[in-house]
C-alpha atoms as a PDB file:
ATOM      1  CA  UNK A   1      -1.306   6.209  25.937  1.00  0.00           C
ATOM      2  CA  UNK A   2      -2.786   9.473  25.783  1.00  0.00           C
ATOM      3  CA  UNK A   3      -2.389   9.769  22.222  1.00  0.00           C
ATOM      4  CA  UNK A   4      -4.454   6.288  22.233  1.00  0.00           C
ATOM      5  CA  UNK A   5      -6.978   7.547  23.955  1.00  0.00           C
ATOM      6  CA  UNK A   6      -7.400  10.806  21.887  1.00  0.00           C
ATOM      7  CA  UNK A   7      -7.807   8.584  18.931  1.00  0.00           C
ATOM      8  CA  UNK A   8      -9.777   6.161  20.301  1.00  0.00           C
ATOM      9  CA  UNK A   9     -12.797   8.720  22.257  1.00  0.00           C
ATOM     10  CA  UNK A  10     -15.287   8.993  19.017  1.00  0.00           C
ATOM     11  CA  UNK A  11     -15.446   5.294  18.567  1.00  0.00           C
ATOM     12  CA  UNK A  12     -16.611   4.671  22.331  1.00  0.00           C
ATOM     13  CA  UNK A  13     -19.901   5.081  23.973  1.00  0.00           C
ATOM     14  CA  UNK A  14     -21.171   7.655  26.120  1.00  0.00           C
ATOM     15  CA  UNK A  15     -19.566   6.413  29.880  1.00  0.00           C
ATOM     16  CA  UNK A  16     -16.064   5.383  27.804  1.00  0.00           C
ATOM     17  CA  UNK A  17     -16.288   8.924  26.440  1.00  0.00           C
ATOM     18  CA  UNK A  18     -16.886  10.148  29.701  1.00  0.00           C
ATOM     19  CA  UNK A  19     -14.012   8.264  31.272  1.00  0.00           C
ATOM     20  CA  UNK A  20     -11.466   9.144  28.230  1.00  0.00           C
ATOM     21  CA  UNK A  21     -11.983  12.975  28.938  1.00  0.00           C
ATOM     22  CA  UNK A  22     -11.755  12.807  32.593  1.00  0.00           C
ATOM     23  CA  UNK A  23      -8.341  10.544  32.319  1.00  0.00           C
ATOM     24  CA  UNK A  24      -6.942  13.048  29.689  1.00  0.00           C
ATOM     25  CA  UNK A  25      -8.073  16.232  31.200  1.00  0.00           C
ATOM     26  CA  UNK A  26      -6.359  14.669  34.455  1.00  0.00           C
ATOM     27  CA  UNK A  27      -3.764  12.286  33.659  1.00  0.00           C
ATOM     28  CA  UNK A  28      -1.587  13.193  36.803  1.00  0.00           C
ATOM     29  CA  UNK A  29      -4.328  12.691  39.200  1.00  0.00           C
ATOM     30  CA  UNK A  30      -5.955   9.503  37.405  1.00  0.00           C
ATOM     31  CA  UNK A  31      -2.085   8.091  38.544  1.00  0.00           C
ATOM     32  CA  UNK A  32      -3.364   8.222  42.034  1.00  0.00           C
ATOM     33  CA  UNK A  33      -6.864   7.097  41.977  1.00  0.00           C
ATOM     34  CA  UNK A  34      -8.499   3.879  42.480  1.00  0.00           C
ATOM     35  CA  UNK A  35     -10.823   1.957  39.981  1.00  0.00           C
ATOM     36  CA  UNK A  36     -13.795   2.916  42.065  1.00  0.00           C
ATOM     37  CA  UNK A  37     -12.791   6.808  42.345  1.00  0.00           C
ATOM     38  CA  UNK A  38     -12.643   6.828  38.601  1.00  0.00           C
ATOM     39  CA  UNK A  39     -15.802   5.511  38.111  1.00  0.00           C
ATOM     40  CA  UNK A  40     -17.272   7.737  40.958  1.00  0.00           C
ATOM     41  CA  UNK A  41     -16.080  11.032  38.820  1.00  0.00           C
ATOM     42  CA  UNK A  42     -17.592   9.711  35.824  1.00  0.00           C
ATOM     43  CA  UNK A  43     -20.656   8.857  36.671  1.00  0.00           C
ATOM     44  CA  UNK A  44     -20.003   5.312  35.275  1.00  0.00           C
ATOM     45  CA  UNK A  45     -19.497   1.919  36.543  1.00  0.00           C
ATOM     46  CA  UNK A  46     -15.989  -0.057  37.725  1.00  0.00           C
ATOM     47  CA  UNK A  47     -16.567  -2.482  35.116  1.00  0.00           C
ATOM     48  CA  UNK A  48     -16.703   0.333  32.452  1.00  0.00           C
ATOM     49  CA  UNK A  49     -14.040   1.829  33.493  1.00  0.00           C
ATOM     50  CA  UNK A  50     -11.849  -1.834  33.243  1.00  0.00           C
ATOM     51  CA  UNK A  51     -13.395  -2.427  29.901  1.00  0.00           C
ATOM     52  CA  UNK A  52     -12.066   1.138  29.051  1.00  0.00           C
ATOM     53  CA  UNK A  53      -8.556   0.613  29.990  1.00  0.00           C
ATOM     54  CA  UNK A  54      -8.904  -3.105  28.037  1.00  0.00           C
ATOM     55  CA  UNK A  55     -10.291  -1.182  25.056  1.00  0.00           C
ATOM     56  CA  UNK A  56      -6.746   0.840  25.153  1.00  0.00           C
ATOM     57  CA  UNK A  57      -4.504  -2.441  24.959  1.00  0.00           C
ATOM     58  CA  UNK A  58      -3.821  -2.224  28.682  1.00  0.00           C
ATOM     59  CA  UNK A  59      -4.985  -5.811  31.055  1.00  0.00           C
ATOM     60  CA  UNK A  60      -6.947  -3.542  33.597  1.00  0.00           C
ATOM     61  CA  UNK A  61      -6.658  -0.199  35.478  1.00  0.00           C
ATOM     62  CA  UNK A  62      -3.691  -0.697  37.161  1.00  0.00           C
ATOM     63  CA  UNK A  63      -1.704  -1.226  33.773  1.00  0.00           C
ATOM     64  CA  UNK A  64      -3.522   1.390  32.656  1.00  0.00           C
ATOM     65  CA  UNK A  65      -1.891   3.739  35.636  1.00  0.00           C
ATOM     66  CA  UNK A  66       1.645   2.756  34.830  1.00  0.00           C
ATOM     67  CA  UNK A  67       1.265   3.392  31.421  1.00  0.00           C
ATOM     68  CA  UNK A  68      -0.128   6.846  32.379  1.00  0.00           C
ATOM     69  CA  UNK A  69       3.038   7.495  34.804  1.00  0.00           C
ATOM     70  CA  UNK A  70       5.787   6.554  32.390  1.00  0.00           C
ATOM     71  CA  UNK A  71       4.275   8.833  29.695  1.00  0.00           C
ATOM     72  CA  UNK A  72       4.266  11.754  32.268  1.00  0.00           C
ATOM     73  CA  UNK A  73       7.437  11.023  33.435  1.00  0.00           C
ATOM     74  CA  UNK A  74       8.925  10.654  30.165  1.00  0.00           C
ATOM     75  CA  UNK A  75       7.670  14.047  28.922  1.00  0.00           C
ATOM     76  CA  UNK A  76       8.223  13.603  25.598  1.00  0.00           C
ATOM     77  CA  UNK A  77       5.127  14.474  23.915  1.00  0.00           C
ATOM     78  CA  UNK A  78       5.025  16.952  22.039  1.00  0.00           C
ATOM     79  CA  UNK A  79       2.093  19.075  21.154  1.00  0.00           C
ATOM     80  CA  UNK A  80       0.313  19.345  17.695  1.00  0.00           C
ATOM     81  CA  UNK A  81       0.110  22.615  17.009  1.00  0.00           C
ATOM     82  CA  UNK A  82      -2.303  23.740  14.326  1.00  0.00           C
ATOM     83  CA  UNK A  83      -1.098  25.935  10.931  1.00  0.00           C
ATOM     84  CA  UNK A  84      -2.900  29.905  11.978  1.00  0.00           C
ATOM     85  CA  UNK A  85      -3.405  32.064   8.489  1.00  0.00           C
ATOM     86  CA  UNK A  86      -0.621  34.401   9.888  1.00  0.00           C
ATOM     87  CA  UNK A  87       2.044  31.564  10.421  1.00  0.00           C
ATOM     88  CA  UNK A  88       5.498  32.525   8.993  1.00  0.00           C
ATOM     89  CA  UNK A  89       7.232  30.115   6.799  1.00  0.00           C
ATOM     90  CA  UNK A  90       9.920  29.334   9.429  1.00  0.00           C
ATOM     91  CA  UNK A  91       6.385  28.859  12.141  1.00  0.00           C
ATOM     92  CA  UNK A  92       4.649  26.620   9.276  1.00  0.00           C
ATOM     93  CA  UNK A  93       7.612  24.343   8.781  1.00  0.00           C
ATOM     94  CA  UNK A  94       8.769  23.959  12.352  1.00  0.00           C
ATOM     95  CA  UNK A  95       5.058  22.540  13.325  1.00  0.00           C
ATOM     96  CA  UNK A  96       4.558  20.311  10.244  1.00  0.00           C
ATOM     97  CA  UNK A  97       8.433  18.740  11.978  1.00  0.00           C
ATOM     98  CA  UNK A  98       6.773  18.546  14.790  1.00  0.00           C
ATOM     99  CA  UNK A  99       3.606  16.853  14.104  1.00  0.00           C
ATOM    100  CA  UNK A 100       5.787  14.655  11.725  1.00  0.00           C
ATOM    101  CA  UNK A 101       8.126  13.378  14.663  1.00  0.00           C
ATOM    102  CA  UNK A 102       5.134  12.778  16.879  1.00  0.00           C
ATOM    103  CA  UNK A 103       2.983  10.806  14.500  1.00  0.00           C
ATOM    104  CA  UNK A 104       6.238   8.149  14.169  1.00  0.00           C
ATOM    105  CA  UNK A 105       6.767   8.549  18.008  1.00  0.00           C
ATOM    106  CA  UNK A 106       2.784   7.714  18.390  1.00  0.00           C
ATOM    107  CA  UNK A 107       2.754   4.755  15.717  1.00  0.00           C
ATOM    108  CA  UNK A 108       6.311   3.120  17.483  1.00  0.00           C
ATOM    109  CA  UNK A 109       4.374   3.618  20.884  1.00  0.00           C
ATOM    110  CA  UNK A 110       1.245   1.507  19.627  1.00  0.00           C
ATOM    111  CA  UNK A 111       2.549  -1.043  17.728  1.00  0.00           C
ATOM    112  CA  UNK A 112       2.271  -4.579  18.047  1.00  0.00           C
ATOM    113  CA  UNK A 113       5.628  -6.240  17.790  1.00  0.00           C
ATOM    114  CA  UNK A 114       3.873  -9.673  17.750  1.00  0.00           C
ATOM    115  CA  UNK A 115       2.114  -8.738  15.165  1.00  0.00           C
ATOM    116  CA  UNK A 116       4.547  -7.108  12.918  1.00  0.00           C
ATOM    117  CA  UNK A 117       6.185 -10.605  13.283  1.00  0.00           C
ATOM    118  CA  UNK A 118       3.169 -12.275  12.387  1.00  0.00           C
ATOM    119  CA  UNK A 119       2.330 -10.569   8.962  1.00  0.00           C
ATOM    120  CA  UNK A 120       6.129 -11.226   8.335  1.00  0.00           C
ATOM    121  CA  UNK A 121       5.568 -14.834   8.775  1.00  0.00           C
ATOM    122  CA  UNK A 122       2.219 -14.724   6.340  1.00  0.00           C
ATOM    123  CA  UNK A 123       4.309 -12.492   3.669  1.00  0.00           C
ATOM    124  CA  UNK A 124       6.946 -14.929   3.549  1.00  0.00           C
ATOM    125  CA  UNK A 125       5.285 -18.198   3.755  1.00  0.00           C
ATOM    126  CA  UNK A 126       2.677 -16.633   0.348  1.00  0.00           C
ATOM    127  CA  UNK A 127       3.003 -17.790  -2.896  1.00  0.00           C
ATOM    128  CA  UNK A 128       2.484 -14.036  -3.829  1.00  0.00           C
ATOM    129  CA  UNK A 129       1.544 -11.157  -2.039  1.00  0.00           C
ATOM    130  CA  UNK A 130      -1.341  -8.502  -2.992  1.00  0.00           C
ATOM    131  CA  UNK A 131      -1.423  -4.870  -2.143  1.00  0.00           C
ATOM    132  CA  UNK A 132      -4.252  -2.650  -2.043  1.00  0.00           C
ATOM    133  CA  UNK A 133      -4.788   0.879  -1.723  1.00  0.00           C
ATOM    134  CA  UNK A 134      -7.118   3.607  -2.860  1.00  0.00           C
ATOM    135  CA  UNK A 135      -6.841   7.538  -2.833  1.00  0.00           C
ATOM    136  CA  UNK A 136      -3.827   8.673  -0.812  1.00  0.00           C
ATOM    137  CA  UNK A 137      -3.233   5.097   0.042  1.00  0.00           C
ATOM    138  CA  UNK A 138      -2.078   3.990  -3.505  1.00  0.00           C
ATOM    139  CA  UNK A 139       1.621   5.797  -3.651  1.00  0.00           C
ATOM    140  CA  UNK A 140       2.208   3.953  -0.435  1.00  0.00           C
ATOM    141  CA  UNK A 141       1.146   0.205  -1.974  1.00  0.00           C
ATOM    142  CA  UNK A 142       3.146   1.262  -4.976  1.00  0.00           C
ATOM    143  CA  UNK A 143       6.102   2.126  -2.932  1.00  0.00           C
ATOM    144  CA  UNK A 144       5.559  -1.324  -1.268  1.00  0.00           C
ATOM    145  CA  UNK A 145       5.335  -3.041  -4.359  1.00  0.00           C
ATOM    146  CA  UNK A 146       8.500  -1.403  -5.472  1.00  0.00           C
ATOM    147  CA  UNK A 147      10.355  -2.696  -2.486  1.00  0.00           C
ATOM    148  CA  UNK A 148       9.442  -5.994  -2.312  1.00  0.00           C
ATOM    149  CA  UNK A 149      10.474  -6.600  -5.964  1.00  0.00           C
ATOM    150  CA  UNK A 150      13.796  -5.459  -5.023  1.00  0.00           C
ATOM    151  CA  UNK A 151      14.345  -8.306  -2.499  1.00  0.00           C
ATOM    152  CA  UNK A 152      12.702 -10.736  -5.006  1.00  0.00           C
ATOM    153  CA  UNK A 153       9.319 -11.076  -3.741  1.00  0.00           C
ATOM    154  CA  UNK A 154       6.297 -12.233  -5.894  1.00  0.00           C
ATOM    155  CA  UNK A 155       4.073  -8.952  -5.550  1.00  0.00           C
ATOM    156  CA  UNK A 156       1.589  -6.952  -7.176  1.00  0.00           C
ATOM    157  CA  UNK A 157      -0.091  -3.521  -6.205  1.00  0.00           C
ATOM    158  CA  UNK A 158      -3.460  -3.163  -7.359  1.00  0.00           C
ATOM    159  CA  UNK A 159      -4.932   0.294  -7.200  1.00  0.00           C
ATOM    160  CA  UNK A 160      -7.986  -0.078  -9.180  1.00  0.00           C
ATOM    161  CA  UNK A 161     -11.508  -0.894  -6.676  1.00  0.00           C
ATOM    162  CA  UNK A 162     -12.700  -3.028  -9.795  1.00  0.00           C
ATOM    163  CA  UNK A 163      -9.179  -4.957 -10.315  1.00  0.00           C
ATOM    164  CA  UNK A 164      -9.299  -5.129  -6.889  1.00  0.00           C
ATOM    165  CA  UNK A 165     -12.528  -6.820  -6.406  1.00  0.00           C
ATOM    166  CA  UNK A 166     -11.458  -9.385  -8.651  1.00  0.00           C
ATOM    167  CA  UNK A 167      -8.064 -10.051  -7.860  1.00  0.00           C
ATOM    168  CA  UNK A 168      -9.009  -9.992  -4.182  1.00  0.00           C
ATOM    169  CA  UNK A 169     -12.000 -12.623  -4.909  1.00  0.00           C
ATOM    170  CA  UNK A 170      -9.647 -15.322  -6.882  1.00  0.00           C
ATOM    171  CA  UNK A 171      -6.533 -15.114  -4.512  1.00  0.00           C
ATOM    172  CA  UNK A 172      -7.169 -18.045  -2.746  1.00  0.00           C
ATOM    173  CA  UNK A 173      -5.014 -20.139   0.528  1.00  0.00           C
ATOM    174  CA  UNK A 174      -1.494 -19.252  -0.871  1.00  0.00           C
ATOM    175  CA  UNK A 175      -1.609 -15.483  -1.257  1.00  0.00           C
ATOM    176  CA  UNK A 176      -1.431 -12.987   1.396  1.00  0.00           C
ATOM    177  CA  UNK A 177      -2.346  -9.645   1.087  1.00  0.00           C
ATOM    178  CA  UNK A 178      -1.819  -6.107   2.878  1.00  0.00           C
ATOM    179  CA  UNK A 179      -3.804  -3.765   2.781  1.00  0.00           C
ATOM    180  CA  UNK A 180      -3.528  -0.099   3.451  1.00  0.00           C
ATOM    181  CA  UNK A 181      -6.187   2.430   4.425  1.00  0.00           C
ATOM    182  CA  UNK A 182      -5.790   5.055   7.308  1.00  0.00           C
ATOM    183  CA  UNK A 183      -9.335   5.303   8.326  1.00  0.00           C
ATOM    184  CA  UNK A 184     -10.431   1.771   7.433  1.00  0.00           C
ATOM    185  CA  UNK A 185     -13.616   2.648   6.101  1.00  0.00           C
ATOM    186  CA  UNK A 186     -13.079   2.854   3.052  1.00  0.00           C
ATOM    187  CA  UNK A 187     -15.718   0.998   0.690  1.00  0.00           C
ATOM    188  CA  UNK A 188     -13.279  -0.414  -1.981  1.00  0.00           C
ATOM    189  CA  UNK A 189     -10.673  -1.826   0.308  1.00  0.00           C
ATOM    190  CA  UNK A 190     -12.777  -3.406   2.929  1.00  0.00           C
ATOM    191  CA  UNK A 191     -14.612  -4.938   0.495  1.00  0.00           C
ATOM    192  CA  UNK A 192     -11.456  -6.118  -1.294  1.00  0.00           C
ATOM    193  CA  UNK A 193     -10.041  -7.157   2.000  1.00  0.00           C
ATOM    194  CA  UNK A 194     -13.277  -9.090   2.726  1.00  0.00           C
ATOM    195  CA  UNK A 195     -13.594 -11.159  -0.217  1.00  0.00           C
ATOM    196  CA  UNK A 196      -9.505 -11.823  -0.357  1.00  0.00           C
ATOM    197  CA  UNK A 197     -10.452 -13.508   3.226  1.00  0.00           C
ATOM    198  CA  UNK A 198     -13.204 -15.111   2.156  1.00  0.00           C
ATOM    199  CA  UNK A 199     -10.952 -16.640  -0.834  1.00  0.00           C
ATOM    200  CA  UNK A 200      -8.819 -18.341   2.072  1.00  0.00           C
ATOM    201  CA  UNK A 201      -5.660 -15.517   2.091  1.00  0.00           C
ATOM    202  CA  UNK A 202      -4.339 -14.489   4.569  1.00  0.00           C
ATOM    203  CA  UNK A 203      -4.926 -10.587   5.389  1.00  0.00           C
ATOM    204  CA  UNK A 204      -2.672  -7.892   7.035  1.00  0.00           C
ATOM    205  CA  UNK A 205      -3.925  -4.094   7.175  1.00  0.00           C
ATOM    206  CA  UNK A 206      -2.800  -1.354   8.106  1.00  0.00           C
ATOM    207  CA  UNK A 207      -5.135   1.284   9.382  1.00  0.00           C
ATOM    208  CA  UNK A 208      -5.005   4.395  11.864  1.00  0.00           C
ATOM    209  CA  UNK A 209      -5.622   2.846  15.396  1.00  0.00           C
ATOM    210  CA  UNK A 210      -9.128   2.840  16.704  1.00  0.00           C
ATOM    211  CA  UNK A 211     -12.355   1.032  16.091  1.00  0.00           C
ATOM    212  CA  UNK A 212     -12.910   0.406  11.733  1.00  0.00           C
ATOM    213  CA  UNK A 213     -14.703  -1.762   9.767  1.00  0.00           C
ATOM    214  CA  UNK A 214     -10.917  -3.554   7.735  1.00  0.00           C
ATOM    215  CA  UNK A 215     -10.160  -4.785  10.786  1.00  0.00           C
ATOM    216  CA  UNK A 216     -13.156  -7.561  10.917  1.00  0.00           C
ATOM    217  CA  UNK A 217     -11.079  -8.782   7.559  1.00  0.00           C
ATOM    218  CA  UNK A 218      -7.738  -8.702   8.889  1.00  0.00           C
ATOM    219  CA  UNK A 219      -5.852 -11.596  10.123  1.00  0.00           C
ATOM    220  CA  UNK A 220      -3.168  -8.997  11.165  1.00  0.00           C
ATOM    221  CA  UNK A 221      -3.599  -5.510  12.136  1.00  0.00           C
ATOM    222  CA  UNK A 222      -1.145  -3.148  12.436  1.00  0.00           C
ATOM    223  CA  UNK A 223      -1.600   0.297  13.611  1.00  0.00           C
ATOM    224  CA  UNK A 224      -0.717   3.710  12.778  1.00  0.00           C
ATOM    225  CA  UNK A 225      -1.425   6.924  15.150  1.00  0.00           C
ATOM    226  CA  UNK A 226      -2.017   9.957  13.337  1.00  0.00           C
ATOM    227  CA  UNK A 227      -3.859  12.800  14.975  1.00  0.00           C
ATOM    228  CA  UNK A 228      -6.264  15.745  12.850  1.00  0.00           C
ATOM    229  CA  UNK A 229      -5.586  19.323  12.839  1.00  0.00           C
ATOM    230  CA  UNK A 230      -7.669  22.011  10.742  1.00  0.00           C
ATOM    231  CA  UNK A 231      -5.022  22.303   7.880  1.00  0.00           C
ATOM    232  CA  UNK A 232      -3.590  19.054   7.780  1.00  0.00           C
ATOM    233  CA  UNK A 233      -5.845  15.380   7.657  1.00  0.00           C
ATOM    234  CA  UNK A 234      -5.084  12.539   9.484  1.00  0.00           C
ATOM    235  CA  UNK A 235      -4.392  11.007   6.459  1.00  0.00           C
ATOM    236  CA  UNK A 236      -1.304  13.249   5.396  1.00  0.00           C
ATOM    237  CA  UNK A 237       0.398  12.777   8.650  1.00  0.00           C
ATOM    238  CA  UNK A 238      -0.060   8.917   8.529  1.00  0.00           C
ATOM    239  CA  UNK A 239       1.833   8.421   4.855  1.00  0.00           C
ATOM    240  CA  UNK A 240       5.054   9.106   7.262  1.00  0.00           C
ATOM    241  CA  UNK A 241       3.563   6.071   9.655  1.00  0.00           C
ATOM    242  CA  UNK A 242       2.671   3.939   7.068  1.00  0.00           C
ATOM    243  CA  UNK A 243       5.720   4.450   5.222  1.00  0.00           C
ATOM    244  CA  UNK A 244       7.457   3.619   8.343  1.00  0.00           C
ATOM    245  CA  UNK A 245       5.714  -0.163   8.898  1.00  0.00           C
ATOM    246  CA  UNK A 246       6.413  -0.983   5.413  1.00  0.00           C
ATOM    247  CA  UNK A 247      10.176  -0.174   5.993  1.00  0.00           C
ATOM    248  CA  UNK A 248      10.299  -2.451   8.854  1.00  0.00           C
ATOM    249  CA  UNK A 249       7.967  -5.015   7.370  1.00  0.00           C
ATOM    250  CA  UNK A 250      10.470  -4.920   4.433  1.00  0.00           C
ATOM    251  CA  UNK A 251      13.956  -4.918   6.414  1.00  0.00           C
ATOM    252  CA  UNK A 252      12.187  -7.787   8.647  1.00  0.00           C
ATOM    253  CA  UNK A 253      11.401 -10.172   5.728  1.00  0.00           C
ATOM    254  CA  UNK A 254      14.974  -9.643   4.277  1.00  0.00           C
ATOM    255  CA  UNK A 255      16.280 -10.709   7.258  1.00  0.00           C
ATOM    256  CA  UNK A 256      14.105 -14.245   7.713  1.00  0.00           C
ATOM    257  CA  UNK A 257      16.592 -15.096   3.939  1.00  0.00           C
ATOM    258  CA  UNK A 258      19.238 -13.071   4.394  1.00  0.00           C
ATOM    259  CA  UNK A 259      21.676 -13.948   1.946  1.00  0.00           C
ATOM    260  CA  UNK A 260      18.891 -14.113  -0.863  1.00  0.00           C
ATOM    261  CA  UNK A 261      17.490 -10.860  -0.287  1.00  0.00           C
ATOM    262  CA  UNK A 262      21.512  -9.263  -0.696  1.00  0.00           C
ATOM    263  CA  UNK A 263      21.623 -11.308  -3.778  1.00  0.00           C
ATOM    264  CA  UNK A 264      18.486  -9.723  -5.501  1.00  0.00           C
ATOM    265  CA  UNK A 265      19.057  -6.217  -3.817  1.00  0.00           C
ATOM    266  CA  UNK A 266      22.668  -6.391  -5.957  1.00  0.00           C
ATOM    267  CA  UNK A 267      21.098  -8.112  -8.991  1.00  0.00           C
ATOM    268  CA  UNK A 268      18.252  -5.360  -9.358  1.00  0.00           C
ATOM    269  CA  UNK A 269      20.620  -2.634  -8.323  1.00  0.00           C
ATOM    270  CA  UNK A 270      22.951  -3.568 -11.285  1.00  0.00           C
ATOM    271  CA  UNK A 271      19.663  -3.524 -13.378  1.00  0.00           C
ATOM    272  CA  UNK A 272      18.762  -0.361 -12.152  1.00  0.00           C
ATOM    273  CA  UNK A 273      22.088   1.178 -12.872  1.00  0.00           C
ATOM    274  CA  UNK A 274      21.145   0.817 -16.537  1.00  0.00           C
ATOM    275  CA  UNK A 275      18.830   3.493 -15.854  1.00  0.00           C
ATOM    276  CA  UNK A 276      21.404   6.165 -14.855  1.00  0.00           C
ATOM    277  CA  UNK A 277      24.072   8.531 -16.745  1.00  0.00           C
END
């Protein structure tokens, strides 16, 4: 939750900023407070401080308290430290670990299981699925590609803004595509993903969690949670998270034909085999 909140503060006005560094400057006494204290040491009102917790995922304050005490209790974060000129190798590679573990312990902690199972349902029922990606994003809808051939999908990445454009615009009712951009504010792809919905296909994204244009576009969002530090971008930490969702958006939609998926997985590995000494 308080990795939610971290990434959530820019994207909120002045009294939800106010409220989101009072709650994470003092989670532990937050736990204890009422609706109205909160809003009395932020100088905002209760029903900002509701819409704040609803603006997090959580139904209200109370939720919003729980949530708070299970994280403490749990103690499990652990902090991102930032790379210092003098770091050591052995410093340097135990904090990019670190800051590894915690962006996949962040994205498993926000995402939507209903959802996942939802973009499962609009992958499988397409007639073929579309993948777009731009910039850093593009090895990871290539990888996707890659692994949906192998369990016999009907897939394409498209990594060109131009192909994209017109792919996205002709897709029509029986395609469903996925697209992937960690801020979601990129031009190309929410552009792409607008005029694939516009077309009538169904649209998954995935995107770093927080407030982004894509996600007007998207049927389905799901979220990664990938925090900034000076030498390292949000956007290198979330490959690992988006990496991640495709894994278990791949092993899910295996699983829905189980047998046929085995099938191609031996077929293409006996294809592949061809490839090796």
């Amino acid at each position: 939750m308080l990795a939610r909140i971290h990434s959530m503060r820019d994207s909120l006005g002045p009294a939800g900023q106010r409220i989101a560094d009072f709650v994470t400057r003092y989670p532990q006494t937050v736990i204890h407070m009422s609706v109205s204290e909160v809003a009395e040491r932020t100088n905002a009102s209760e029903g900002s401080v509701v819409g704040f917790c609803k603006s997090l995922g959580a139904t209200g304050f109370q939720q919003l308290k729980i949530l708070l005490a299970q994280e403490l209790v749990q103690g499990v974060q652990i902090i991102h430290e930032d790379l210092e000129p003098g770091d050591t190798c052995p410093a340097v590679m135990r904090k990019i670990f670190q800051s590894n573990v915690q962006t996949l312990h962040d994205t498993s902690a926000v995402l939507d299981v209903a959802a996942i199972e939802r973009a499962v349902a609009l992958l499988r029922a397409a007639e073929r699925i579309e993948i777009y990606g731009i910039g850093s994003a593009a090895p990871i809808a290539e990888d996707a590609q890659y692994r949906m051939l192998r369990i016999g999908l009907n897939v394409k990445a498209v990594v060109d803004s131009h192909i994209q454009a017109i792919s996205a615009s002709l897709a029509g009712p029986r395609v469903a595509t996925l697209t992937i951009s960690h801020s979601g504010s990129t031009h190309e792809t929410v552009t792409a993903t607008r005029l694939a919905r516009e077309s009538g296909a169904s649209t998954i994204c995935i995107t770093n969690f927080g407030k982004s244009p894509i996600q007007a576009f998207a049927d389905v969002v799901l979220f990664t949670m990938a925090r900034e530090t000076r030498f390292r971008t949000e956007a290198m930490t979330s490959r690992l998270a988006q990496l991640a969702i495709i894994d278990v958006l791949i092993a899910c939609l295996a699983l829905t034909d189980y047998d046929t998926s085995v099938e191609t997985l031996r077929r293409t590995f006996d294809v592949l085999s061809l490839k090796r000494y």
